[in-house]
Every structure is written in C-alpha cells, then in structure tokens.
Protein backbone atom coordinates (compact mmCIF):
# COMPACT_ATOMS: atom_id res chain seq x y z
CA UNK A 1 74.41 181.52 79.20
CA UNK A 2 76.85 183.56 80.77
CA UNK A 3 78.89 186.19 78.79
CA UNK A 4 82.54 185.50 78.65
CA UNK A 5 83.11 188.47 79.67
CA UNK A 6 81.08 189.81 82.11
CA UNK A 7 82.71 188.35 85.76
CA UNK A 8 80.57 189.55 88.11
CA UNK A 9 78.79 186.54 88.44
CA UNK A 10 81.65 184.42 88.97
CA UNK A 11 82.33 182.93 91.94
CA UNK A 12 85.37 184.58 93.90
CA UNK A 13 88.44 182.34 94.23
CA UNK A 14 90.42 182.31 97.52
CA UNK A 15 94.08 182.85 96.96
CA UNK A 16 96.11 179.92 97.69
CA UNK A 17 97.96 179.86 101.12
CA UNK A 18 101.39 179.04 101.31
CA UNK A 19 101.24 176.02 102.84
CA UNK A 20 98.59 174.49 100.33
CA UNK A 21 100.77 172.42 97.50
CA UNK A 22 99.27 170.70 94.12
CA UNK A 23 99.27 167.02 94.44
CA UNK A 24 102.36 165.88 93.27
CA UNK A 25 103.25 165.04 89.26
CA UNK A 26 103.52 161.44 88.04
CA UNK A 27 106.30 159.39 89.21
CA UNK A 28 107.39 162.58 91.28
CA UNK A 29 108.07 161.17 95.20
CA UNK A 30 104.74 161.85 97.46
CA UNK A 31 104.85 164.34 99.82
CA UNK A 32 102.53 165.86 102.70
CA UNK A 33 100.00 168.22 102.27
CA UNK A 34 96.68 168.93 103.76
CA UNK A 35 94.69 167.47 101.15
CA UNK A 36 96.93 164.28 101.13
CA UNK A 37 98.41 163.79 104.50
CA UNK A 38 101.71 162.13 104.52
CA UNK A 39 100.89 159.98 107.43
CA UNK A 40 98.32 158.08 104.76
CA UNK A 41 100.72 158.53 101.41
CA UNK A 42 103.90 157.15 102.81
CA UNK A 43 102.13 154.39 105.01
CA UNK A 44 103.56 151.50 104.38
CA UNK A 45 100.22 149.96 104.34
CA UNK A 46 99.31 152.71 101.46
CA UNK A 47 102.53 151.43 99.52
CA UNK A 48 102.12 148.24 97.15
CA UNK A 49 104.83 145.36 98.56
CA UNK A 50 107.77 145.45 96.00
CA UNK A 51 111.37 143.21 95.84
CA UNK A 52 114.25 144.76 94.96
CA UNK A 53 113.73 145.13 91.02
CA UNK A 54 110.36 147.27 92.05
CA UNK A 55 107.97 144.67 90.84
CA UNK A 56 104.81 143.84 92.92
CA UNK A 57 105.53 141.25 95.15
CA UNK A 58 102.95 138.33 96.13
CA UNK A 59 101.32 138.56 99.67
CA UNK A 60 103.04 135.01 101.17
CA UNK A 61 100.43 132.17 101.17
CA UNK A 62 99.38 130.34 104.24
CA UNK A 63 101.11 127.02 104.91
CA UNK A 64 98.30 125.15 104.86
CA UNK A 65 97.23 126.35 101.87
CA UNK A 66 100.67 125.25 100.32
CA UNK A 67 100.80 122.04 101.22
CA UNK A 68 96.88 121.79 100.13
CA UNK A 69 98.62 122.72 96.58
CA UNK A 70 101.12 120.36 96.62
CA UNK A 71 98.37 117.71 97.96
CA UNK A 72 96.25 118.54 95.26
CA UNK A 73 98.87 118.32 92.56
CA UNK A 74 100.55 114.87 93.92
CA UNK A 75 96.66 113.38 93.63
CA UNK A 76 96.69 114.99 89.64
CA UNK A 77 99.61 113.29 89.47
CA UNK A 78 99.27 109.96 90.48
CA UNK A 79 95.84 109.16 89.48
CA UNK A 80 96.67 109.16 85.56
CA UNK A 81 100.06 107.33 86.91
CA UNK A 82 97.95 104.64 88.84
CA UNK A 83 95.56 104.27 86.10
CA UNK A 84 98.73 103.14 83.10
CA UNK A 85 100.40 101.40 86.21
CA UNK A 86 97.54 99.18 87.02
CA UNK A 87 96.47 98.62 82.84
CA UNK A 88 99.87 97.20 82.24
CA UNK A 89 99.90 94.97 85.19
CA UNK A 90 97.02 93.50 83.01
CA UNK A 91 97.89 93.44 79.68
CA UNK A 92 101.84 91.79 81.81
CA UNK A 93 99.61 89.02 83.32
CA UNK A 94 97.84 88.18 80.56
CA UNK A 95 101.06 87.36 78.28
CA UNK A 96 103.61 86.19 81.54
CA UNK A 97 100.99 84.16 83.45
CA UNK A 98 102.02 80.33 83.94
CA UNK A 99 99.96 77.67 85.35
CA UNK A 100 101.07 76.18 88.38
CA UNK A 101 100.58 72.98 90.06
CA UNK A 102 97.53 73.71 92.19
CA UNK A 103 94.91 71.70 94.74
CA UNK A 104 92.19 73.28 92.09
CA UNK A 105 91.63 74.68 88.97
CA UNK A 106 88.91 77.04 89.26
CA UNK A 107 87.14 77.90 85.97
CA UNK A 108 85.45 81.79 85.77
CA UNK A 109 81.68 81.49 84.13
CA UNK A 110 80.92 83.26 80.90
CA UNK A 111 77.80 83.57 78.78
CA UNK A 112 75.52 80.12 78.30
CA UNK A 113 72.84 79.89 75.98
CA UNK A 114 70.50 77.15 77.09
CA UNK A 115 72.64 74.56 78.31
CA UNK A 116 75.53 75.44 75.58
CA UNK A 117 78.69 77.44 76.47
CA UNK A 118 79.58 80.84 74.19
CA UNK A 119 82.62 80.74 72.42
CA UNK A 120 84.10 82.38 75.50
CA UNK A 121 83.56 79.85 77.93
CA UNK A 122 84.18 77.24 76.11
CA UNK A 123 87.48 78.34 75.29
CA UNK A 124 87.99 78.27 78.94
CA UNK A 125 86.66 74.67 79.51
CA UNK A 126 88.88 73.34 77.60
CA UNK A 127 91.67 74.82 78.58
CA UNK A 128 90.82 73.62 81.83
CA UNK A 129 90.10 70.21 80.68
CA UNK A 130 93.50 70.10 79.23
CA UNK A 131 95.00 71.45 82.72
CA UNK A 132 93.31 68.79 84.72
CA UNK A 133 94.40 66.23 82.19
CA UNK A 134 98.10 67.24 82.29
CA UNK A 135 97.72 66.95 85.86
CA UNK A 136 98.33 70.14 87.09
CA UNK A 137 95.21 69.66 90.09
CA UNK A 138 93.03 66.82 91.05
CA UNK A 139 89.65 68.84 90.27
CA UNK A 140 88.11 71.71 89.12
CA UNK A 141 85.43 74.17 90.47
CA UNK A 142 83.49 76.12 87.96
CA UNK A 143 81.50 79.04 88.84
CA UNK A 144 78.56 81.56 86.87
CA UNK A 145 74.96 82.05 88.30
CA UNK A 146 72.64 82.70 85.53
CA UNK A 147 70.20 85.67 84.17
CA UNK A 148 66.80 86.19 84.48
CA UNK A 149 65.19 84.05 82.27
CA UNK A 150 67.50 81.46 82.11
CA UNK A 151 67.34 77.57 82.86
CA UNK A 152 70.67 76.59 83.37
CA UNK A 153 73.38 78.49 85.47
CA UNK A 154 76.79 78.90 83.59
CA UNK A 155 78.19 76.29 86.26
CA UNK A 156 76.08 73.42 85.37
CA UNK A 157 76.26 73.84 81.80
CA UNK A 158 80.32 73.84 82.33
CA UNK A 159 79.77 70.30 84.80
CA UNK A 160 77.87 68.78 82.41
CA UNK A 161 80.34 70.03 79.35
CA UNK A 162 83.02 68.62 81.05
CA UNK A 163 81.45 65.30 82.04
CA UNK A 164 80.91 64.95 78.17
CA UNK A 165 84.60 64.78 77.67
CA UNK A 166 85.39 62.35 80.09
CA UNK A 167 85.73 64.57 83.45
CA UNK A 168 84.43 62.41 85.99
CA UNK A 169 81.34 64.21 88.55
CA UNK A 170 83.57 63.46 91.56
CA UNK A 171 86.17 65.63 90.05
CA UNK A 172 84.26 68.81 89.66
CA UNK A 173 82.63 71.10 91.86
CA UNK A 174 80.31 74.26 91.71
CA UNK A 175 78.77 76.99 92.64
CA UNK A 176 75.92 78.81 90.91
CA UNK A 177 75.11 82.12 92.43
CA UNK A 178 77.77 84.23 91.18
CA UNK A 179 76.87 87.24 89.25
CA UNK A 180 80.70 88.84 88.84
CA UNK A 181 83.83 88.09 89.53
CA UNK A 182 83.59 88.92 93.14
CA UNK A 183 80.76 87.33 93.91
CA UNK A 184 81.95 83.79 92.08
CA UNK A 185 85.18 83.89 94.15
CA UNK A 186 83.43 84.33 97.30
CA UNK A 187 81.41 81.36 96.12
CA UNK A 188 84.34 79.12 95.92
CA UNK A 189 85.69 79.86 99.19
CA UNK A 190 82.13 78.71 100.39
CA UNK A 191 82.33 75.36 97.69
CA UNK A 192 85.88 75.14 99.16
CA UNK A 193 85.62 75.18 102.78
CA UNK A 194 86.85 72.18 105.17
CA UNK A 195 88.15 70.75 102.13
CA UNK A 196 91.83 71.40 102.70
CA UNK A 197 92.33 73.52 99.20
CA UNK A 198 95.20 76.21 99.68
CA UNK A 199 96.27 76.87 96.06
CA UNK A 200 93.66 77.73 92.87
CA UNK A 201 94.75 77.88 89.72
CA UNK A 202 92.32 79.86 87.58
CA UNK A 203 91.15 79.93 84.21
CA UNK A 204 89.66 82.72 82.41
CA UNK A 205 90.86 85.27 79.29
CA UNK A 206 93.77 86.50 79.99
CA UNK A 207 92.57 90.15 80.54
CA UNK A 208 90.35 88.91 83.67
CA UNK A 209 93.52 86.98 85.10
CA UNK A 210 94.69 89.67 87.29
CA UNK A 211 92.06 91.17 89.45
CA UNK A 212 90.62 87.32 89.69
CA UNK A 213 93.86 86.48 91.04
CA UNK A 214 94.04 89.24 93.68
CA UNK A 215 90.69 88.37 94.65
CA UNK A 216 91.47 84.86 95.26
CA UNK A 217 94.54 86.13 97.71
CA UNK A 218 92.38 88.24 99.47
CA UNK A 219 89.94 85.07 100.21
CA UNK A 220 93.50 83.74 101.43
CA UNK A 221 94.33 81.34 98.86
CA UNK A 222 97.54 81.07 96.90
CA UNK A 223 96.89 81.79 93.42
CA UNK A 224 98.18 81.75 89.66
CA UNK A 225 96.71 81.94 86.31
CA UNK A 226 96.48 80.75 83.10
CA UNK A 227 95.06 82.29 79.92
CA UNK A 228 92.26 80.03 77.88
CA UNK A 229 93.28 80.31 74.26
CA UNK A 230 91.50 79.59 70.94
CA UNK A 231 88.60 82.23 72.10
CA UNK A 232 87.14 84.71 69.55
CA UNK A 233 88.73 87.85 71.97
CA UNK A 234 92.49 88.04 70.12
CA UNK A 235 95.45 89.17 71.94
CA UNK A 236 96.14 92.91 71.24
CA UNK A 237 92.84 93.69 69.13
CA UNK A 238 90.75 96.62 70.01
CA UNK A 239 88.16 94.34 71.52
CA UNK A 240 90.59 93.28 74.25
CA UNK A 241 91.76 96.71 74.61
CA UNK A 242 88.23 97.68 75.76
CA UNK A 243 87.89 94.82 78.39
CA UNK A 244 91.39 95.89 79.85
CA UNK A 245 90.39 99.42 80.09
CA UNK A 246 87.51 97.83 81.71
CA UNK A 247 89.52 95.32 84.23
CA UNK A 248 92.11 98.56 85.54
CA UNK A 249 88.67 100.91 86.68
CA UNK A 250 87.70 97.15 88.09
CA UNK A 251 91.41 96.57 90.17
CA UNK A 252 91.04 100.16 90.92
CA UNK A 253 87.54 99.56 92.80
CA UNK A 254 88.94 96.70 94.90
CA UNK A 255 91.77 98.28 96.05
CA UNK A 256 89.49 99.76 99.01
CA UNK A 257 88.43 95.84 99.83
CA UNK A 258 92.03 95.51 99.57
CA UNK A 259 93.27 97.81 101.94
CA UNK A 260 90.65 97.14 104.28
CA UNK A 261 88.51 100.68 103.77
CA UNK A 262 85.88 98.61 102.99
C-alpha cells in the first residue's frame, strides 16, 4: 500500500498545454479540441436530426414501404368488413327471398336415413311440393349423393317421397353424386343439359339460399330462392346463427371460382 504521503513513487504528471481544453460541460455548445476534433462533434452526421421544437425527428420512410403500410392496413380493414358484409347478405336472403316463376325447382339434399328424409329435408320437399303444385315450374330436380354405408342416395329417397304425394316420375329429375353444394349444382347443370332450362328456382333453408344461388349463376342459369319452412332450424336461434357463420367463410371460398382465380 502506498503511503499517502510519500510521492516519490507517483507517476509525474505533464502540465497541460495551452491548447489542450476539458471536454465541454453538459448542455454547454461542443467545441474543437484534440481529443474531440470538431470536424467529428459538429458533423452533421454526428448530430441527431431535430425539427424546429428540438425533438428527434424520424429518418423519412421509403415509399414503398408506405404504401406497403397503407396496403397492409386497407387488407385489416376490409377483411372483418367483408366478413359482416357477406353474413348479412345471408341472414337478407333468407328473410327477402321470393319464389319466382321458374323452368325448375331444384330441391338441395339433406340427411336420409334409410330411405326416410330428416326433418330437414323434408321440410324442403314439401315446400317444393307445394311450389310445383301452385305452379310456379313444370318439374323439379332433386339432388344429394349419399355416405358410405348408405343404400339410398338423398335424391331417390326425395323421388320416391314425392311420388308418394302425387308428383308424377315424369315430373322429377335427379342426380345422385353430389356431396356439397357445389358439387350438386354442377350435377344439375349435367341433369339439365339440352333440355332448354334457363331459370331454377331453389329450395333449401333459408341460410343455404345465397351461396346456392350464386352458384347456380355461375353455371349460367337465372336463379331465385325460396326458404322451406316448418324445419326444426328456427329463424334467428343460435343454431342458425352457427350455419350462417358457416355459409359467409363458404361465399367467401367461392369468390375465387367467382372471379375466375380459380
């Protein structure tokens, strides 16, 4: 340890020169001296960018990179937009929809079990029965493949429900390989071709009107709707609420078919 007082061991200190300064006190103005240079402290590439209150101010973006923003936040935008656009289009169709006089009615398959419709579909086949009975087309084309393990497809069991009730054979066509929506439509521009048919007017719950109705235009038929009633799926109950949900995502999907992306 060395003694406080003995200083011959100390280093010796050089006097300071004249032109040597101490770095400058805070928030005095920087000037140049050897240690610091001015050339480096009063750059204005050493200097922070400020406006005219003396706050830092933001290095400019690149314009792409704006409009990527504003791209970005349009898409944010619109897709929860699109989404309660497109879900009250449904739930509109469902109450507004009026049948039409048509060259068909076309009936969308539901759920058989063994030759007897669910509650679903036969909520539909009637209300198509009492369509084609008012008159408003001369036949009616119903449509449903069936699952594995089944022995009648949701089309025959609807032919042979409606021949039951007085619907003559002649009257009715089919087809029986439909597994959705898209599918089944597809299906009855196959039944339908050479036969002359323009217009459809199609049957289903009301929730499933609209994106069965824009498929039918996009097979290049005229179309309108009509809701089957007396189902077990009531109007407004959380049930339905579930199914529209699960028609928008559906629209939403065939908008690229639509468009012609796909």
């Amino acid at each position: 340890m060395i003694d406080s007082g003995d200083t011959s061991r100390l280093p010796d200190r050089q006097p300071r020169s004249a032109t040597q300064t101490m770095p400058p006190e805070p928030g005095q103005p920087r000037r140049g001296y050897p240690e610091h240079p001015t050339w480096l402290t009063e750059s204005p590439y050493a200097q922070p960018i400020t406006d005219e209150s003396g706050r830092l101010r933001a290095r400019p973006r690149p314009a792409w990179s704006r409009w990527l923003r504003r791209v970005f936040l349009v898409v944010v935008f619109l897709i929860p937009v699109s989404i309660l656009l497109v879900g009250g289009a449904v739930y509109l169709e469902a109450r507004t929809a009026a049948a039409q006089p048509s060259d068909a009615i076309v009936v969308l398959g539901a759920a058989q079990y063994n030759g007897r419709p669910s509650e679903v579909f036969q909520a539909r086949l009637d209300h198509a029965l009492s369509l084609y009975e008012d008159g408003y087309a001369p036949m009616i084309v119903l449509t449903g493949g069936k699952q594995p393990g089944d022995v009648y497809t949701e089309a025959e069991t609807g032919e042979q429900y409606l021949i039951d009730r007085g619907v003559p054979a002649t009257a009715i066509l089919w087809e029986n390989e439909g597994r959705d929506t898209w599918q089944s439509m597809r299906g009855v521009d196959d039944v339908l071709e050479g036969s002359g048919v323009e217009s459809l007017l199609i049957v289903t719950d009301g929730f499933h009107l609209l994106r069965s109705e824009l498929m039918a235009r996009e097979l290049g038929f005229s179309a309108s709707g009509s809701a089957s009633t007396g189902g077990p799926i009531q109007a407004w109950s959380g049930t339905e609420l579930s199914y529209v949900v699960r028609e928008t995502g559906g629209i939403l999907a065939f908008v690229p078919a639509m468009i012609g992306i796909s």
